[in-house]
N, C-alpha and C. Protein backbone atom coordinates (compact mmCIF):
# COMPACT_ATOMS: atom_id res chain seq x y z
N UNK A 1 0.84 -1.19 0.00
CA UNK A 1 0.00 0.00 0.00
C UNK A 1 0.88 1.24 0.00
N UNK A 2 -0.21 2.14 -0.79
CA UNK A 2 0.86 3.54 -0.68
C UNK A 2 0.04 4.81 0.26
N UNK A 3 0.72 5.77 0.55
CA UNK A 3 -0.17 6.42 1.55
C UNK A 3 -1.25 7.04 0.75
N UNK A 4 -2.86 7.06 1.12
CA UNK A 4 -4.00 7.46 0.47
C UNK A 4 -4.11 5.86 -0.58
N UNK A 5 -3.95 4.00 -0.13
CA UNK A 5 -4.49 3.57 -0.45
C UNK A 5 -5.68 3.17 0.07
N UNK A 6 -6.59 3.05 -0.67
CA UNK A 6 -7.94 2.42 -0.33
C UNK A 6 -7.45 0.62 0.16
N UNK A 7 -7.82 0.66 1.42
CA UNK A 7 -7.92 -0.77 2.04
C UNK A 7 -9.10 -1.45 2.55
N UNK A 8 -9.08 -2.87 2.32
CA UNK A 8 -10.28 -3.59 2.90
C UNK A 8 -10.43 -4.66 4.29
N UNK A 9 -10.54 -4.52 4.67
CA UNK A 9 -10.27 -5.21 6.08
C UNK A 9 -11.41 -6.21 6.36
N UNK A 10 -10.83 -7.48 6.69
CA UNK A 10 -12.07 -8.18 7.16
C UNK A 10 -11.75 -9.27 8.69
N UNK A 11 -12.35 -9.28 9.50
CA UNK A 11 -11.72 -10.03 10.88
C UNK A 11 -12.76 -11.02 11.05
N UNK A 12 -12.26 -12.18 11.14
CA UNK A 12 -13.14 -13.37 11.19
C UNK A 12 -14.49 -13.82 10.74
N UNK A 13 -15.12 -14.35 11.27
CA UNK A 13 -16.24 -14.98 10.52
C UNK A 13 -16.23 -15.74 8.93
N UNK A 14 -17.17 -15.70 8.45
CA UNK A 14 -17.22 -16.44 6.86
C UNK A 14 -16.59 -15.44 5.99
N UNK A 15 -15.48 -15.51 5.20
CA UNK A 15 -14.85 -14.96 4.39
C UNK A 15 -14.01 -15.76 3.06
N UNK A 16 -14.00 -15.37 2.43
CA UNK A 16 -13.40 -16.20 0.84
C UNK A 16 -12.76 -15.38 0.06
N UNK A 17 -12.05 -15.80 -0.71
CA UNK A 17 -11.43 -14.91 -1.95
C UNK A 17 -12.23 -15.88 -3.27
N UNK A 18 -12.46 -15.15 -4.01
CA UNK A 18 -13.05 -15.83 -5.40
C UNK A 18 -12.93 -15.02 -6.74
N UNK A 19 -11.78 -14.66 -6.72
CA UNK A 19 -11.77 -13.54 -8.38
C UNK A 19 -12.35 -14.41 -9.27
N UNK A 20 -12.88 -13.64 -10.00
CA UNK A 20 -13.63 -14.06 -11.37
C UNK A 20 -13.09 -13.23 -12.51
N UNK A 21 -12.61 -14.43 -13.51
CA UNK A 21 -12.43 -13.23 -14.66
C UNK A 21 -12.90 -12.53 -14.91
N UNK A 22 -11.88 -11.29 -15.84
CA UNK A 22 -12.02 -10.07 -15.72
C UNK A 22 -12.30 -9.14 -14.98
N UNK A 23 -12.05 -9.48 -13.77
CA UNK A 23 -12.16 -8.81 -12.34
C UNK A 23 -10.73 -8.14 -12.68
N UNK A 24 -10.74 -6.87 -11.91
CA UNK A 24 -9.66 -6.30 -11.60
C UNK A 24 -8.39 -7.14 -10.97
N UNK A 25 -7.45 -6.91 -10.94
CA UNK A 25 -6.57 -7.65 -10.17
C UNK A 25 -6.49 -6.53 -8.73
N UNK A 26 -6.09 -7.31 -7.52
CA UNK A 26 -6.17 -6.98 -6.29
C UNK A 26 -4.67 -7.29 -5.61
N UNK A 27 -4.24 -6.91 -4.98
CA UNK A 27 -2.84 -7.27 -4.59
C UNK A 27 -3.42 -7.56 -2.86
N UNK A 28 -2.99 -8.64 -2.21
CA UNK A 28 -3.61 -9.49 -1.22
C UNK A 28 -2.27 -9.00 0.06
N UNK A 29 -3.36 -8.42 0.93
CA UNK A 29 -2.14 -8.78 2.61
C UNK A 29 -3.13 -9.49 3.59
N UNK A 30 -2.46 -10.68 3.86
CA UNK A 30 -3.18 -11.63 4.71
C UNK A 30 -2.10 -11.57 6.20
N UNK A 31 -2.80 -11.78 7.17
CA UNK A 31 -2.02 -11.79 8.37
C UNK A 31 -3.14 -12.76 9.21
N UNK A 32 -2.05 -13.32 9.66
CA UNK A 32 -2.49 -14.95 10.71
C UNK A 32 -1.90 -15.05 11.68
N UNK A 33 -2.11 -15.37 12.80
CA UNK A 33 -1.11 -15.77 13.98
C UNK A 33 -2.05 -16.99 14.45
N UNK A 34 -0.77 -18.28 14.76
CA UNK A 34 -1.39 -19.21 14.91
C UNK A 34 -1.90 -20.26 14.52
N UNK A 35 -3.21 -20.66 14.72
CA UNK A 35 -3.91 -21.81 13.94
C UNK A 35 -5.07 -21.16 13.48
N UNK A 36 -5.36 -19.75 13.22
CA UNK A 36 -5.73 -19.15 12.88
C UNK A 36 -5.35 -18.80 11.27
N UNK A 37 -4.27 -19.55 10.93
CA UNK A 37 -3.72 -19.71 9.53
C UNK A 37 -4.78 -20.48 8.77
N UNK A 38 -5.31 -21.43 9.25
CA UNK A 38 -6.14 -22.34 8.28
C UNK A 38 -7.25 -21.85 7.23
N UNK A 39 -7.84 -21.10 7.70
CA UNK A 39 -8.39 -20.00 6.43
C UNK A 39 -7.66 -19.59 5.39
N UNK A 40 -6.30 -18.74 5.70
CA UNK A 40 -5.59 -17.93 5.15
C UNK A 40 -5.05 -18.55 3.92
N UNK A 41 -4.43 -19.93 4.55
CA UNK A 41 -4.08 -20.90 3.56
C UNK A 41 -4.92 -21.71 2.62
N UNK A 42 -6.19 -21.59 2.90
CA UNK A 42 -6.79 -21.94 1.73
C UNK A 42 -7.04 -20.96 1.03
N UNK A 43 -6.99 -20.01 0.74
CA UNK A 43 -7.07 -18.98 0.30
C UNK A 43 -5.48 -18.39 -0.65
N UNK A 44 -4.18 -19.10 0.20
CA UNK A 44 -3.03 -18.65 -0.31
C UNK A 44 -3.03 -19.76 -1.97
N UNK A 45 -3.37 -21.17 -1.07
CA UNK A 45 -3.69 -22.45 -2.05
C UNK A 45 -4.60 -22.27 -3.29
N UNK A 46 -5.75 -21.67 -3.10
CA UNK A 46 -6.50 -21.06 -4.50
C UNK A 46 -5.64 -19.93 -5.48
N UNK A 47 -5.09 -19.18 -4.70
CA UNK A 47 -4.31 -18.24 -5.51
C UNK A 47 -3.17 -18.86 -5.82
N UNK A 48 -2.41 -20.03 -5.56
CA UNK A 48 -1.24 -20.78 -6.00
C UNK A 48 -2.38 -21.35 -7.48
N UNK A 49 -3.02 -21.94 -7.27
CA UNK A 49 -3.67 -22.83 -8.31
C UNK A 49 -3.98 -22.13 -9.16
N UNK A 50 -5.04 -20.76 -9.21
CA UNK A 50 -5.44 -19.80 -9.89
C UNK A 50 -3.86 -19.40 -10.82
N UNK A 51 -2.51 -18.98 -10.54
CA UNK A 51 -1.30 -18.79 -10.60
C UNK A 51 -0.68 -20.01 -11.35
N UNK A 52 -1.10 -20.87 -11.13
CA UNK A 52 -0.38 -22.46 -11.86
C UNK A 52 -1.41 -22.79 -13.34
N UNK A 53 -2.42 -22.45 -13.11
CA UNK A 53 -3.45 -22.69 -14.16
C UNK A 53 -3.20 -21.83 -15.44
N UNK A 54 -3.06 -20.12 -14.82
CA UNK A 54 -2.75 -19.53 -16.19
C UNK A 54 -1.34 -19.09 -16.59
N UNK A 55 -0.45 -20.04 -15.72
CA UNK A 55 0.87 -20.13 -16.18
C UNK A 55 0.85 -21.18 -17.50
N UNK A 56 0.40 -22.45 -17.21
CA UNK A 56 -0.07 -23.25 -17.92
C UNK A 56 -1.14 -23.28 -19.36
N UNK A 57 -1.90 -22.93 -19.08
CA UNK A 57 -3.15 -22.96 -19.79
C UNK A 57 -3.51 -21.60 -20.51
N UNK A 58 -3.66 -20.76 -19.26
CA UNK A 58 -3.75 -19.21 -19.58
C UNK A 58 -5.30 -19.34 -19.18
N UNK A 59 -5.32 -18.37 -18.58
CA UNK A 59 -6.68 -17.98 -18.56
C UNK A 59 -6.76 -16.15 -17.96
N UNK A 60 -8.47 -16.18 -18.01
CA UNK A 60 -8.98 -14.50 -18.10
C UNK A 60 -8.54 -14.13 -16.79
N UNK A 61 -8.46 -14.58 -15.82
CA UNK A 61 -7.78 -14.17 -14.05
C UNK A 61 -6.65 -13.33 -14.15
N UNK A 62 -6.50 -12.26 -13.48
CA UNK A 62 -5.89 -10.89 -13.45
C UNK A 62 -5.93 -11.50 -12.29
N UNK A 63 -4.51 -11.74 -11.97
CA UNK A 63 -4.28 -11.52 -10.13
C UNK A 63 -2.94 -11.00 -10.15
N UNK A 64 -2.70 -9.98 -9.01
CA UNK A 64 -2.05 -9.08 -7.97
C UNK A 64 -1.30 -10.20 -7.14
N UNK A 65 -0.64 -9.69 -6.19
CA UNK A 65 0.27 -10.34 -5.63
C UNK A 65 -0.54 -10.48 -4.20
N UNK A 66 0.07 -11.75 -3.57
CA UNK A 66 -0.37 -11.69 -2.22
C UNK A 66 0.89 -11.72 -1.21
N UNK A 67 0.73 -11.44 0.10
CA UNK A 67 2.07 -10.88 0.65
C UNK A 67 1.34 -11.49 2.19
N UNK A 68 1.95 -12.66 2.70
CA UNK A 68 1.11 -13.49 4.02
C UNK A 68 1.82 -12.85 5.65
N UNK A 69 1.02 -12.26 6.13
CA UNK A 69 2.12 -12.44 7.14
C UNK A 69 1.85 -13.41 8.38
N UNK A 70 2.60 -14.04 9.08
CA UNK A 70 2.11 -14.92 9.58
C UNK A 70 2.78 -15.08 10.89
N UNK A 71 2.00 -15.05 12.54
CA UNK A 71 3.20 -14.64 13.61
C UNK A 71 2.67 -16.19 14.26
N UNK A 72 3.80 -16.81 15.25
CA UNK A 72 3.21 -17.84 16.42
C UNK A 72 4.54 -17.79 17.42
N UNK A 73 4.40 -18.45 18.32
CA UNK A 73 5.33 -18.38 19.65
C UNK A 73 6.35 -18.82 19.02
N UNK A 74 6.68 -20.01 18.34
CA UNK A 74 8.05 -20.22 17.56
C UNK A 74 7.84 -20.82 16.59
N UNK A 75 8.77 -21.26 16.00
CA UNK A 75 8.96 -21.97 14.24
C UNK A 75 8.32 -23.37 13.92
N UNK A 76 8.80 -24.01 14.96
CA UNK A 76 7.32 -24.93 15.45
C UNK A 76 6.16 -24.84 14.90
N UNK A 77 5.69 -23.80 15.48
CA UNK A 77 4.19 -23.57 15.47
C UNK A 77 3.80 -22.85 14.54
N UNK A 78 4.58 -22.94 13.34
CA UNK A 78 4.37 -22.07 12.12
C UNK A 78 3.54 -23.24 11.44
N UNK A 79 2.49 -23.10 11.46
CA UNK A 79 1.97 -24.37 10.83
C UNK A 79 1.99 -24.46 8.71
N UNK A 80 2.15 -25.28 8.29
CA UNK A 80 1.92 -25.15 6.69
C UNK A 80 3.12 -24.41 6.33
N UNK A 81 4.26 -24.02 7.51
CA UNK A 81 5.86 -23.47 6.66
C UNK A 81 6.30 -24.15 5.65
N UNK A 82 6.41 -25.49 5.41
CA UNK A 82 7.31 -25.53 4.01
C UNK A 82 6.11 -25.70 2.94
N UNK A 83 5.29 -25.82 3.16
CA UNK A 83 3.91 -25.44 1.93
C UNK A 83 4.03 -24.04 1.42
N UNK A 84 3.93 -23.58 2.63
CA UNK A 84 4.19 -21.89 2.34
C UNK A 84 5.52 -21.57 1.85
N UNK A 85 6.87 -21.97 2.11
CA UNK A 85 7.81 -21.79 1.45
C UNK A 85 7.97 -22.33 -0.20
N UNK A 86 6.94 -23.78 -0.12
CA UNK A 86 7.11 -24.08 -1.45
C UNK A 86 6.58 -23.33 -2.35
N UNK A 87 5.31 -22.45 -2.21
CA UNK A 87 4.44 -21.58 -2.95
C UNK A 87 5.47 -20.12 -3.41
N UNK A 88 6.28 -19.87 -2.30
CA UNK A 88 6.82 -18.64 -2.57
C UNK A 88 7.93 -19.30 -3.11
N UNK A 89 8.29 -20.23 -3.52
CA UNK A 89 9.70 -20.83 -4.43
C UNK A 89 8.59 -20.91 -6.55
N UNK A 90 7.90 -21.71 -6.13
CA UNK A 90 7.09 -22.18 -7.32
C UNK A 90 6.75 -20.42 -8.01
N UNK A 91 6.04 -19.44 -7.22
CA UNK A 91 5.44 -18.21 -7.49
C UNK A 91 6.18 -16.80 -6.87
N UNK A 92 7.59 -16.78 -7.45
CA UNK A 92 8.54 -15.59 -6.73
C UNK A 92 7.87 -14.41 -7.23
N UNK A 93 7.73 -13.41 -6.17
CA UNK A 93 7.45 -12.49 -6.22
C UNK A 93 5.84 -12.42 -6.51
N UNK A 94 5.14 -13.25 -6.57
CA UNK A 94 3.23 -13.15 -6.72
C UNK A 94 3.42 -13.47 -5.24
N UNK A 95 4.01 -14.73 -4.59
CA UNK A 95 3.68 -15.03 -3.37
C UNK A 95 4.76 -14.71 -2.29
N UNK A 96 4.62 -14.24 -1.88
CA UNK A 96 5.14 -13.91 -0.59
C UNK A 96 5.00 -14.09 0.66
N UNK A 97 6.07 -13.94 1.59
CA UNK A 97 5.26 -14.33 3.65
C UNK A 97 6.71 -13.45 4.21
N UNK A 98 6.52 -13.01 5.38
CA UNK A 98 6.76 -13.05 6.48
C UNK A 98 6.75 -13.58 7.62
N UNK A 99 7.62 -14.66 7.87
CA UNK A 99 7.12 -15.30 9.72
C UNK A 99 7.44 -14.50 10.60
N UNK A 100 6.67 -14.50 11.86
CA UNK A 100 7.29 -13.48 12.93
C UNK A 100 7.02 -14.69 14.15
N UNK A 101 8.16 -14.75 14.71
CA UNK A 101 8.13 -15.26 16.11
C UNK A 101 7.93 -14.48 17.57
N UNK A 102 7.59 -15.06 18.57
CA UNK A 102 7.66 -14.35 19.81
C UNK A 102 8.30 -14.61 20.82
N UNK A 103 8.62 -16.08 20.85
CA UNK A 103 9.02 -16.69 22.37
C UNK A 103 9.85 -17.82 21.42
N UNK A 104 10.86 -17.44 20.77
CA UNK A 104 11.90 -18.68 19.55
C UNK A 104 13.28 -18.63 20.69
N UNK A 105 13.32 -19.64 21.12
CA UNK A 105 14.59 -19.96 22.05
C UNK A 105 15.47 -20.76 21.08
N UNK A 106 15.31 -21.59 20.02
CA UNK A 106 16.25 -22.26 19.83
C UNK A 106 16.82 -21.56 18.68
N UNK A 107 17.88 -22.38 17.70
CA UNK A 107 18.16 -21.28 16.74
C UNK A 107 17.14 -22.06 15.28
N UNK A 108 16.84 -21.11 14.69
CA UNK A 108 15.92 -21.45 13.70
C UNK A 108 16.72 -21.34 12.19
N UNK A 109 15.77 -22.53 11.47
CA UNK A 109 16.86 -23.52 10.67
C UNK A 109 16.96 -22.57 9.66
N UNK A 110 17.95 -22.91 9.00
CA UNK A 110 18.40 -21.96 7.73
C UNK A 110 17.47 -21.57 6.79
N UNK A 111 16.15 -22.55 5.52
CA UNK A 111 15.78 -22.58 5.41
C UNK A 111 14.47 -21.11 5.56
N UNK A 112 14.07 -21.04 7.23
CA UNK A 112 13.42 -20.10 7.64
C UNK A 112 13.69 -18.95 7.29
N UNK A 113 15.46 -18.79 8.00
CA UNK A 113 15.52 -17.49 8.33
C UNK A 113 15.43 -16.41 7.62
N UNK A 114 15.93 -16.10 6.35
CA UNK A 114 15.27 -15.45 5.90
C UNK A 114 14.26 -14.83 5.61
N UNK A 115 13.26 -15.27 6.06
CA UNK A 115 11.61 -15.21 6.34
C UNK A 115 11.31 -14.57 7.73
N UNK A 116 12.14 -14.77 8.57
CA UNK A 116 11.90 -15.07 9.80
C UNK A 116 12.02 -13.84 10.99
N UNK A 117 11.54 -12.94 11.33
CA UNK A 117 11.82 -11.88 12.28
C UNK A 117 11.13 -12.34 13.20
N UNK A 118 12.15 -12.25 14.48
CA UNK A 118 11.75 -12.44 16.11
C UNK A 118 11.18 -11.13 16.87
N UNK A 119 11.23 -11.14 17.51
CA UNK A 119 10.86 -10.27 19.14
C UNK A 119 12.04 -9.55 19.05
């Protein structure tokens, strides 16, 4: 976002992403902490597929980038990390994440760190 963007905010309950062609494209910030990810990720998973389909095939879908951020007590508890790392390897720069830790005592694996801001 840039300053004076229009943002949409939505906090729990029933929510979906469903672009339909020729929809505008939308550029996506998702934020999760927790097991509170499980939404998010189906949602990251449609836009991987939506992303794999018209790499492939091609189709009318205009999509924007999505950018996840995602916090839990430690690396552990990052649930769906190497799913999520595989999406941002397969889709550089459409998919993106941030992990954020809070309480990470041990040292966190290579892999992560780059991703990875603590406390």
């Amino acid at each position: 976002c840039t300053l004076d963007s229009e943002v949409a905010l939505r906090v729990g309950g029933d929510f979906f992403f469903d672009p339909q062609p020729g929809d505008s494209p939308v550029n996506l910030v998702l934020i999760a902490g927790g097991v509170g990810i499980n939404p998010l990720f189906s949602i990251l998973l449609h836009i991987a597929d939506l992303h794999g389909y018209q790499e492939v095939k091609g189709n009318r879908h205009k999509l924007g980038t999505v950018k996840l951020y995602y916090s839990a007590k430690n690396t552990s508890e990052l649930l769906f990390k190497k799913n999520i790392l595989g999406l941002m390897k397969a889709f550089p720069g459409k998919i993106t994440c941030c992990f954020h830790v809070t309480q990470q005592h041990s040292q966190i694996c290579k892999e992560l760190q780059p991703h990875v801001t603590g406390k």
